[in-house]
Protein backbone atom coordinates (compact mmCIF):
# COMPACT_ATOMS: atom_id res chain seq x y z
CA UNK A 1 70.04 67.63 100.39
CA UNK A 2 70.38 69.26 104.14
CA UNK A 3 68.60 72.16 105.10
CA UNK A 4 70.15 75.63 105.14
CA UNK A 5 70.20 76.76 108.54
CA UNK A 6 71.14 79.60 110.65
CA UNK A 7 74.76 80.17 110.98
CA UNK A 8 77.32 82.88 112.22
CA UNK A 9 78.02 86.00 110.35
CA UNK A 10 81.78 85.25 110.54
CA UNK A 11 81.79 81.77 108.62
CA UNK A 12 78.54 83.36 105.91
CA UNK A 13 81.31 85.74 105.03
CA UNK A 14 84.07 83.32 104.42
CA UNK A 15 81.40 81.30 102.32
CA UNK A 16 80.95 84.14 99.58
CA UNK A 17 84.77 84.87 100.19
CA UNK A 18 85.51 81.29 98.76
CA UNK A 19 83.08 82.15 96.47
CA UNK A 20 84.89 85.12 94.96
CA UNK A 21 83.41 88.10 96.64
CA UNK A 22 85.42 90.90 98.19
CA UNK A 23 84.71 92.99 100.96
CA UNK A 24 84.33 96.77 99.81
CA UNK A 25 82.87 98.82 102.68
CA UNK A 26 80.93 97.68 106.13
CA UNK A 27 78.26 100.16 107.31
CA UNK A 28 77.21 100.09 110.69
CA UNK A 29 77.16 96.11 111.43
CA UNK A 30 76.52 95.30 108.25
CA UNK A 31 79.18 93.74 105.70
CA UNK A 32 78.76 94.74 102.08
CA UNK A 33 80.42 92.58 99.34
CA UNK A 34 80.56 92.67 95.54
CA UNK A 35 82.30 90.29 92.93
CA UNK A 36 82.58 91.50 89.33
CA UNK A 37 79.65 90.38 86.79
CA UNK A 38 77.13 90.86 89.54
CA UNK A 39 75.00 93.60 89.37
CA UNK A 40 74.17 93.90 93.17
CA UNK A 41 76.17 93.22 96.06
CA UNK A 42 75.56 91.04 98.94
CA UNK A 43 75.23 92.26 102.05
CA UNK A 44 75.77 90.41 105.23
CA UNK A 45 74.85 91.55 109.01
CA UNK A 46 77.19 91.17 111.90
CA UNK A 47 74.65 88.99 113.31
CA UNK A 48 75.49 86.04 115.99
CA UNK A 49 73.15 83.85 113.58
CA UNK A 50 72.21 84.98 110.49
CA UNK A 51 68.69 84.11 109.20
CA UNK A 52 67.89 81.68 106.45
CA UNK A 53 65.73 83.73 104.75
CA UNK A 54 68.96 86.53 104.58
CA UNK A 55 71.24 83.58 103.36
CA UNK A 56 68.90 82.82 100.61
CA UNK A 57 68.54 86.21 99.24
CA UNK A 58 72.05 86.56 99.31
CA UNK A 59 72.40 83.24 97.63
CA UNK A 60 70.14 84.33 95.24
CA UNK A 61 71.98 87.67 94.19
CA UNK A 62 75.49 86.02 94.20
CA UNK A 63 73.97 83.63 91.33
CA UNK A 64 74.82 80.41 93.85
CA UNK A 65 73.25 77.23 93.78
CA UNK A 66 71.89 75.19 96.69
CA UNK A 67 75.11 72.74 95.57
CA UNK A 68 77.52 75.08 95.32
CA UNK A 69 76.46 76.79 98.73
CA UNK A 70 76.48 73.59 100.74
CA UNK A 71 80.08 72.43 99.02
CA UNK A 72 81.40 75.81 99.83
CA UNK A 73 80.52 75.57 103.88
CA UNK A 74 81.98 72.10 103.55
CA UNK A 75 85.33 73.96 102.75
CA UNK A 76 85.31 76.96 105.44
């Protein structure tokens, strides 16, 4: 299985997008999504590169699997 690795805010968003999340509010330069049946929501900087260790928290709060992440990007 690859890596996860830096990418850009823009295409992190679309990820969870395809993943069923919704946009409800941005604060500041920071992107704040929720999806029903999850408790927290995921928030996303408006970073040039967002950091690995962001992607996997958010990843882990969404409930998403290394798998699911990785067939996800394929698609955006």
């Amino acid at each position: 299985m690859p890596k996860i690795s830096p990418i850009p805010a823009g295409r992190l968003r679309k990820v969870f997008e395809k993943a069923g999340f919704k946009c409800a509010r941005i604060e500041g330069d920071h992107f704040v999504y929720t999806k029903p049946g999850v408790t927290r929501p995921v928030v996303i900087p408006d970073w040039k590169e967002v950091p690995v260790f962001i992607i996997k928290n958010n990843m882990r709060t969404a409930g998403i699997t290394r798998e699911e992440y990785f067939s996800l990007l394929e698609e955006v």
